[in-house]
Protein backbone atom coordinates (compact mmCIF):
# COMPACT_ATOMS: atom_id res chain seq x y z
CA UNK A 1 84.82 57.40 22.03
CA UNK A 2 84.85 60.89 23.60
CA UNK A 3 81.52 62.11 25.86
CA UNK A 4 79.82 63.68 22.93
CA UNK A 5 79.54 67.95 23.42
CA UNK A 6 78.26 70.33 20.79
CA UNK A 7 79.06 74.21 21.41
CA UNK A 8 75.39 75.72 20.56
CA UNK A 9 76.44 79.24 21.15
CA UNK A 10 77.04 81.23 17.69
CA UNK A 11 79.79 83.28 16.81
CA UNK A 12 78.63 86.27 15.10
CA UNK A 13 80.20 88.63 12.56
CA UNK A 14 78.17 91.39 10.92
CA UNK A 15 80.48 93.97 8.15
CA UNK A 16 78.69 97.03 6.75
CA UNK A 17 80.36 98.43 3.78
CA UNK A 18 80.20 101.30 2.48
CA UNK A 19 78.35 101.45 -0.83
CA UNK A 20 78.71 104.31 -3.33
CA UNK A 21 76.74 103.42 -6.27
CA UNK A 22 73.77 101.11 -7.34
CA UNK A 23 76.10 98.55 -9.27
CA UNK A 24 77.93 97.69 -5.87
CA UNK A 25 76.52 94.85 -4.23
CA UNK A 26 77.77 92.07 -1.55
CA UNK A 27 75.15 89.71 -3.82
CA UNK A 28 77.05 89.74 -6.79
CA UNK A 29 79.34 86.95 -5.20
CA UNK A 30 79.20 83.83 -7.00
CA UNK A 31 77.83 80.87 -4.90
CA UNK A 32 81.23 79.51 -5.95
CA UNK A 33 82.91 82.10 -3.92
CA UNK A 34 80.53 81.65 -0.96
CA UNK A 35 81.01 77.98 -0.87
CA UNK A 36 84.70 78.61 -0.47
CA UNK A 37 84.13 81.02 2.41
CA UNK A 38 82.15 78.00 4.23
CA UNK A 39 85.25 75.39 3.75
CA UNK A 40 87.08 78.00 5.41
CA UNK A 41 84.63 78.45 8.32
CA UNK A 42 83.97 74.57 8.37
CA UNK A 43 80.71 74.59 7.78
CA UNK A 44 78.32 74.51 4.51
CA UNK A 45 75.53 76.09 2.69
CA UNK A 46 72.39 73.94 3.43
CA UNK A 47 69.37 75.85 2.01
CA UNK A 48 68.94 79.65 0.12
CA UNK A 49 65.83 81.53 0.36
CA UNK A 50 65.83 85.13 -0.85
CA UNK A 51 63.81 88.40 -1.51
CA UNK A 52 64.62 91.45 -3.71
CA UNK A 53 66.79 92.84 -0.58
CA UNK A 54 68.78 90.12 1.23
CA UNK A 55 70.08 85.98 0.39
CA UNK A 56 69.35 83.89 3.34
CA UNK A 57 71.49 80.75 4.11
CA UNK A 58 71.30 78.45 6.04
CA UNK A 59 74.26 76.66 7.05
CA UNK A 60 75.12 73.32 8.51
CA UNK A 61 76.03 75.41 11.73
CA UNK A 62 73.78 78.14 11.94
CA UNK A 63 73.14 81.08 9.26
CA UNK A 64 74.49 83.56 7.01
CA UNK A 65 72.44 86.53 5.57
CA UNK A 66 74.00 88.93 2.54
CA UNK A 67 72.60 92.39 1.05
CA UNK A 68 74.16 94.34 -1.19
CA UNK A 69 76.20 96.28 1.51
CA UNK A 70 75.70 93.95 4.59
CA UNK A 71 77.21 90.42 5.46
CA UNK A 72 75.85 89.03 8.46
CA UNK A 73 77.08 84.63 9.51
CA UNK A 74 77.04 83.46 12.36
CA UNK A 75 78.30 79.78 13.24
CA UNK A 76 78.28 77.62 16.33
CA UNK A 77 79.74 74.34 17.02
CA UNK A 78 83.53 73.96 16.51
CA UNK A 79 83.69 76.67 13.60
CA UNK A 80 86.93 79.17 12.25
CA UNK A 81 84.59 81.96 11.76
CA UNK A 82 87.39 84.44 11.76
CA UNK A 83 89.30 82.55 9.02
CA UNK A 84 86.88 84.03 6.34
CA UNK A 85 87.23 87.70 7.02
CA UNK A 86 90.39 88.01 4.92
CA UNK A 87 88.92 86.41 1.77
CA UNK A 88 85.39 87.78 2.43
CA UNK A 89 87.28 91.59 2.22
CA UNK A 90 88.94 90.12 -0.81
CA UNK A 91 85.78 89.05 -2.33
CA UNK A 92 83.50 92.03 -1.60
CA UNK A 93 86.15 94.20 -3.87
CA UNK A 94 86.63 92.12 -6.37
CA UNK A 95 82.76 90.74 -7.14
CA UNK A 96 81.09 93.25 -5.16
CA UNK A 97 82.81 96.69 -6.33
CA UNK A 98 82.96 97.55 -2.18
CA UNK A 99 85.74 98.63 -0.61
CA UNK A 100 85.56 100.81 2.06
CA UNK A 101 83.97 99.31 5.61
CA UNK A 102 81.66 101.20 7.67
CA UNK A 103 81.44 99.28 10.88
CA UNK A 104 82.33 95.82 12.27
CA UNK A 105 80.57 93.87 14.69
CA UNK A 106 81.79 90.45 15.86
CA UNK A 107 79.82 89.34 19.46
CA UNK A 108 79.44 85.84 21.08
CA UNK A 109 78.22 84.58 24.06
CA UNK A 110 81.28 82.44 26.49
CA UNK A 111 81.75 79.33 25.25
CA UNK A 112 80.89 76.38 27.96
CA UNK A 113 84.49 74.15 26.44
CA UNK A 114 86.31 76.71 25.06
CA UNK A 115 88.87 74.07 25.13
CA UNK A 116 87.60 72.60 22.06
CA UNK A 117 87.20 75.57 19.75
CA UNK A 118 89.79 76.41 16.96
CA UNK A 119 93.33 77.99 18.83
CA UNK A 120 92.37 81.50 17.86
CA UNK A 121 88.65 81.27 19.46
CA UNK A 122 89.76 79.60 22.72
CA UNK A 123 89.88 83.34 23.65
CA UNK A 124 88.46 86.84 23.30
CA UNK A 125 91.73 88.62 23.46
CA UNK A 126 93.06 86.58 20.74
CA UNK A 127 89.84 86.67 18.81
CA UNK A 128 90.32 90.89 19.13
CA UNK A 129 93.93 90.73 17.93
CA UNK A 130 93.02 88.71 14.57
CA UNK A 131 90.46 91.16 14.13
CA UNK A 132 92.47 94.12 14.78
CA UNK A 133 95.04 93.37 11.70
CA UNK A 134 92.06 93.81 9.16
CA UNK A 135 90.47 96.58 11.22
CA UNK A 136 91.37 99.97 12.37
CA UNK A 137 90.02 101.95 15.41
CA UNK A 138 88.66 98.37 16.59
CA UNK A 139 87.47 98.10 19.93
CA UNK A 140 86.58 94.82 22.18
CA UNK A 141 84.08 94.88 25.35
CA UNK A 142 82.82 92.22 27.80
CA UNK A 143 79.18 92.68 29.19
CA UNK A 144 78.10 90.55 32.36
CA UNK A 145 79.65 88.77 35.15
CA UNK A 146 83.41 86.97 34.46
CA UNK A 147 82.67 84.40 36.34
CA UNK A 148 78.88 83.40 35.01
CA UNK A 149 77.35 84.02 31.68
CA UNK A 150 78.75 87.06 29.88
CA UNK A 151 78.90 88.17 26.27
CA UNK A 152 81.18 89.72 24.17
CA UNK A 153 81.44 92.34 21.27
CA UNK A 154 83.97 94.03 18.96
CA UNK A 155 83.80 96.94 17.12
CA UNK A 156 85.07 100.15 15.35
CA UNK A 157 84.88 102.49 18.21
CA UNK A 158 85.02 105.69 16.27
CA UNK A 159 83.56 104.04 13.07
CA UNK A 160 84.10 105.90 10.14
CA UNK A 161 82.12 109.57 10.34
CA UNK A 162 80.06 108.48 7.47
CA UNK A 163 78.16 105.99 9.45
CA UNK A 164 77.61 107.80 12.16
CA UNK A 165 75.70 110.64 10.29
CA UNK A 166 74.08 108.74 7.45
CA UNK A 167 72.37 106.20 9.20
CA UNK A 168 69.02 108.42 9.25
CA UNK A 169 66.91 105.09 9.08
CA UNK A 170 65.80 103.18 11.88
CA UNK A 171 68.45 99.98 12.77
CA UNK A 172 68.02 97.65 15.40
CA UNK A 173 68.70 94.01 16.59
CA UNK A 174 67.26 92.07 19.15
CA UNK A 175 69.01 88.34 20.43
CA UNK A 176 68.22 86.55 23.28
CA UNK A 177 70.44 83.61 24.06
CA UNK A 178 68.57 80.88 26.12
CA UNK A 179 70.03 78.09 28.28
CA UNK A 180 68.32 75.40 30.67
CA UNK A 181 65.56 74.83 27.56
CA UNK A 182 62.41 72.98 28.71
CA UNK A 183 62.78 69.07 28.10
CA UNK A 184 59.27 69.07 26.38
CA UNK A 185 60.09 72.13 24.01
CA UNK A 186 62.91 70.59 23.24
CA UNK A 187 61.80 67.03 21.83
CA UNK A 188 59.86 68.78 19.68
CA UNK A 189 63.10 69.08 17.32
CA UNK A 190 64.07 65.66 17.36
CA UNK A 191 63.03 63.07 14.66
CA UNK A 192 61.59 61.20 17.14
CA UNK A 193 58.78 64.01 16.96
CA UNK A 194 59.21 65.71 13.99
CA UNK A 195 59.60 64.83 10.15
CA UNK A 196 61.28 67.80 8.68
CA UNK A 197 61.59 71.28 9.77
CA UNK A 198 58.30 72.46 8.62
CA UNK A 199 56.96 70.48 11.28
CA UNK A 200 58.75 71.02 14.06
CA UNK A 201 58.20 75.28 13.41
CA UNK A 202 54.63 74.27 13.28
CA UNK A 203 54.74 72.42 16.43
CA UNK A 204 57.17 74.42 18.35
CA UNK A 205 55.07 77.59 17.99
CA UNK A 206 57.94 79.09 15.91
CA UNK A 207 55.79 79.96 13.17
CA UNK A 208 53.59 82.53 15.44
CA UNK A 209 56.33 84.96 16.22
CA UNK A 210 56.36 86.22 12.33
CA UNK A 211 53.69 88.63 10.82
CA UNK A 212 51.79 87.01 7.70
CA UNK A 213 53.23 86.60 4.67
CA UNK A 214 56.84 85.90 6.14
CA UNK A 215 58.85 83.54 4.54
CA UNK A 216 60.11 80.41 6.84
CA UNK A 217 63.12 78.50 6.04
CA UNK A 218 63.52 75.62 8.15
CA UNK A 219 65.73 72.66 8.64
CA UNK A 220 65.41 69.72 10.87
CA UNK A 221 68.85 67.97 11.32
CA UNK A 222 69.30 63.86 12.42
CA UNK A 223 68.97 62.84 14.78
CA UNK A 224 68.11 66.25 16.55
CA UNK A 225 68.94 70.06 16.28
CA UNK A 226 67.15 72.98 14.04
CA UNK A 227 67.78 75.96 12.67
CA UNK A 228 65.91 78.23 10.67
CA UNK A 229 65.32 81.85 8.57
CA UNK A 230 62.97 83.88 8.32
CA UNK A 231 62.89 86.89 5.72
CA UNK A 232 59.60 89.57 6.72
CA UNK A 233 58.25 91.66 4.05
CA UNK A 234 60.05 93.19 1.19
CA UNK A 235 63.24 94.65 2.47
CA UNK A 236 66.21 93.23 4.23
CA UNK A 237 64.35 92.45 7.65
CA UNK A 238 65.11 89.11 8.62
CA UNK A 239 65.25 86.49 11.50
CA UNK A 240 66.83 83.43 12.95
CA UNK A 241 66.77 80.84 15.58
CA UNK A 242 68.95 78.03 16.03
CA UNK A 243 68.48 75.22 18.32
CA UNK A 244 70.36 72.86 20.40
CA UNK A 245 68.19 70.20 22.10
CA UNK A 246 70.45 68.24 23.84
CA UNK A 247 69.31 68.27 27.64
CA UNK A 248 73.20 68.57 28.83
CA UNK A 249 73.85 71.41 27.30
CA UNK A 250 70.57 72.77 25.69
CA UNK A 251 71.16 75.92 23.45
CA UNK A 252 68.18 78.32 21.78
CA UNK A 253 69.08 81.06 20.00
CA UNK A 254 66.89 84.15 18.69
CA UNK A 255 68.04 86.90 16.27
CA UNK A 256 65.78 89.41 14.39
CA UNK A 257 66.44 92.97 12.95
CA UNK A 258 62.52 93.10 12.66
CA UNK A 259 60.86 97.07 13.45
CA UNK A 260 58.24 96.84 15.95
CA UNK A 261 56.01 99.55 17.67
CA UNK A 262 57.09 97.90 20.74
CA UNK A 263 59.51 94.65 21.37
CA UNK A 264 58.45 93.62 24.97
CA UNK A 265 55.57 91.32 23.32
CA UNK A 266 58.03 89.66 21.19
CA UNK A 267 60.56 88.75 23.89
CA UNK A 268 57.48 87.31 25.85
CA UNK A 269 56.69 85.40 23.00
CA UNK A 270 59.79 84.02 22.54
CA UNK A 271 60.42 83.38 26.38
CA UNK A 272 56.99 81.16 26.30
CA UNK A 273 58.11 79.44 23.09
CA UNK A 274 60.88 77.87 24.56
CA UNK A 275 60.53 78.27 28.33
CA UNK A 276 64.72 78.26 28.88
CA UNK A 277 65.75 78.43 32.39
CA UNK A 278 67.76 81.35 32.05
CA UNK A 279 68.98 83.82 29.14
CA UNK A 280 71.42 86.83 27.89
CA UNK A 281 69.28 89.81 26.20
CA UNK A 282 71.31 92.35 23.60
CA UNK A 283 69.40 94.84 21.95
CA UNK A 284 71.64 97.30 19.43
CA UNK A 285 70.04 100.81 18.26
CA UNK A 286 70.32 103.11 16.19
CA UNK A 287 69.40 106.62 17.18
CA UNK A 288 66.78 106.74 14.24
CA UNK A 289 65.23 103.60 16.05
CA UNK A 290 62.87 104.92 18.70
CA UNK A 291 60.86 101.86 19.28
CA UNK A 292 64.16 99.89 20.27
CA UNK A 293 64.95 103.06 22.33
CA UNK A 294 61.66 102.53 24.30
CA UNK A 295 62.43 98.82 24.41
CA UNK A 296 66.00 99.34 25.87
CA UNK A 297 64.70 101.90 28.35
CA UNK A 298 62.00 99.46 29.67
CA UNK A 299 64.78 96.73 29.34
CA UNK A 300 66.77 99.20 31.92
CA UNK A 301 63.95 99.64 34.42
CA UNK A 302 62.38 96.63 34.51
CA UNK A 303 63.24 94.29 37.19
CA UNK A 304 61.38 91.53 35.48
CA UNK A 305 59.98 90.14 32.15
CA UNK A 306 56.40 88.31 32.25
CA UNK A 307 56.57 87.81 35.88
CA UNK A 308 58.72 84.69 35.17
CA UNK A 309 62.42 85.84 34.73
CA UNK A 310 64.28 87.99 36.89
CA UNK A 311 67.09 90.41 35.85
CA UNK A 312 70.11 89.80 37.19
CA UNK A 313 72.91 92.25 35.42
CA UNK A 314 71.67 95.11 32.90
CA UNK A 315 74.39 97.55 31.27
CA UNK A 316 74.51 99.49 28.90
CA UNK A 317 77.06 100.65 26.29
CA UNK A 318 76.96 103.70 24.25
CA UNK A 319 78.75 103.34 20.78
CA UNK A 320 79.46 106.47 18.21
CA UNK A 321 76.79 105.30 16.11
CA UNK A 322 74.93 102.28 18.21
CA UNK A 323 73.98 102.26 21.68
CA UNK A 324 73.18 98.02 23.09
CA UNK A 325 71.76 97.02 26.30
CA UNK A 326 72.64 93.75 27.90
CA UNK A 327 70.77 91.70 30.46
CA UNK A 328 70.74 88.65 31.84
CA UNK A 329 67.94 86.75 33.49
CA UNK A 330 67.11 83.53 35.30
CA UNK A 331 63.51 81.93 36.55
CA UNK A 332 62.49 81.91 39.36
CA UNK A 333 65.46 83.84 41.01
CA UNK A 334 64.97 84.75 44.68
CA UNK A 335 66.95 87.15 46.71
């Protein structure tokens, strides 16, 4: 038998559309159609929580999130991600009424065995090409160091006008990606700690980082691993984390599109949750977002977050419609 490896960073592929009328809607997909998507993407729907604004999955590899003009999965281990997008285009016309796409977002951290991914994700460049024969005007970036941690992104860059002046309400998404995970944190989701998920986000802290009232989806996998949603208030606000325990090649990561007055408290929550050893910071805005303005500004200045973690690259990229900072960080990092 091989050394056993599992690839905990996510792929991620977010598609606006552009929705003209109330009857369009991404939801109106049959869970038929949606388990189809997931044999494509080699994966499967595990659990569905939902509000009057968004469906949350969660998947045997990570997470998927749908609102009526938003489709947001993301997938880790050995998954085709990219093999959906031509059916998912297919599908949003013909049982969602959408057509047109306002933006395209597909971002990943480097993989650690690239080796072992599906031929197409073994590389950025030939990730960017698939993507570029379903999208025009698309446009592919890499943020940090070549030779270290980086991540990458691709986009529409012009999107279509429409997005660019429309978007009047605040938009924003915060990930941190954390490696080197604490050994004790990380028992925590095994079954040799916890019973089910609902444990181990009790445990873990998880369930602190939410305001009241948010709805927690977790799942606890055998013998070890975790992932989980999280859908806050009434609209289409929504997070995720996704854990891989394993001490060889321990894996956290945090997602939320969540407003805040100010995001520094969060990160430092999340940072003390899981104590990693070092992590990659993105934070997208939209101009309407002032908040994750303030937060990418201090983001920019800062040297350091909670005394512990020291910044080590910080650039950022200004988009038609978006503007993201990345950073990455390590403990205890002396000069």
């Amino acid at each position: 038998m091989g050394e056993h490896y599992f690839e905990g960073p996510e792929k991620l592929l977010e598609i606006w559309f552009h929705r003209k009328d109330g009857s369009s809607s991404l939801r109106n997909i049959p869970r038929s159609e949606l388990d189809k998507l997931m044999q494509l993407a080699r994966c499967q729907i595990l659990s569905v929580s939902s509000n009057n604004a968004i469906d949350a999955y969660v998947l045997s590899e990570s997470s998927m999130f749908i609102s009526d003009d938003r489709f947001i999965i993301k997938t880790c281990g050995q998954t085709g991600l990219l093999e959906i997008v031509k059916p998912l285009l297919r599908m949003a016309q013909q049982h969602g009424c959408l057509h047109d796409i306002d933006n395209v977002f597909y971002s990943r951290k480097n993989f650690q065995r690239p080796e072992l991914q599906p031929p197409v994700h073994q590389s950025f460049d030939e990730e960017c090409a698939l993507l570029d024969e379903y999208f025009k005007n698309g446009a592919g970036y890499c943020m940090g160091r070549l030779k270290q941690d980086r991540w990458y992104l691709y986009t529409l860059n012009p999107p279509p006008k429409r997005v660019v002046l429309s978007r009047n309400h605040p938009d924003q998404t915060l990930e941190v990606l954390m490696s080197d995970l604490d050994p004790e944190v990380m028992s925590i989701f095994t079954t040799q700690v916890s019973a089910n998920g609902h444990e181990a986000t009790k445990l873990s802290g998880i369930s602190e980082l939410f305001p009241p009232g948010t709805l927690i989806d977790p799942f606890q996998f055998d013998p070890c691993g975790y992932s989980m949603n999280a859908l806050i208030g009434r609209g289409d606000h929504y997070a995720t984390i996704h854990i891989t325990p394993e001490s060889t090649f321990s894996y956290v990561s945090f997602e939320t599109n969540m407003p805040q007055e100010e995001y520094q408290e969060l990160i430092v929550k999340v940072l003390k949750c899981f104590r990693p050893g070092r992590f990659l910071l993105t934070f997208f805005a939209n101009p309407a977002s002032k908040a994750a303005h303030r937060c990418q500004q201090q983001v920019w200045e800062s040297l350091q977050i909670a005394g512990d973690y020291h910044r080590l690259d910080c650039q950022l990229l200004k988009l038609p419609g978006n503007s993201v900072v990345y950073a990455s960080y390590v403990k205890n990092f002396e000069e």
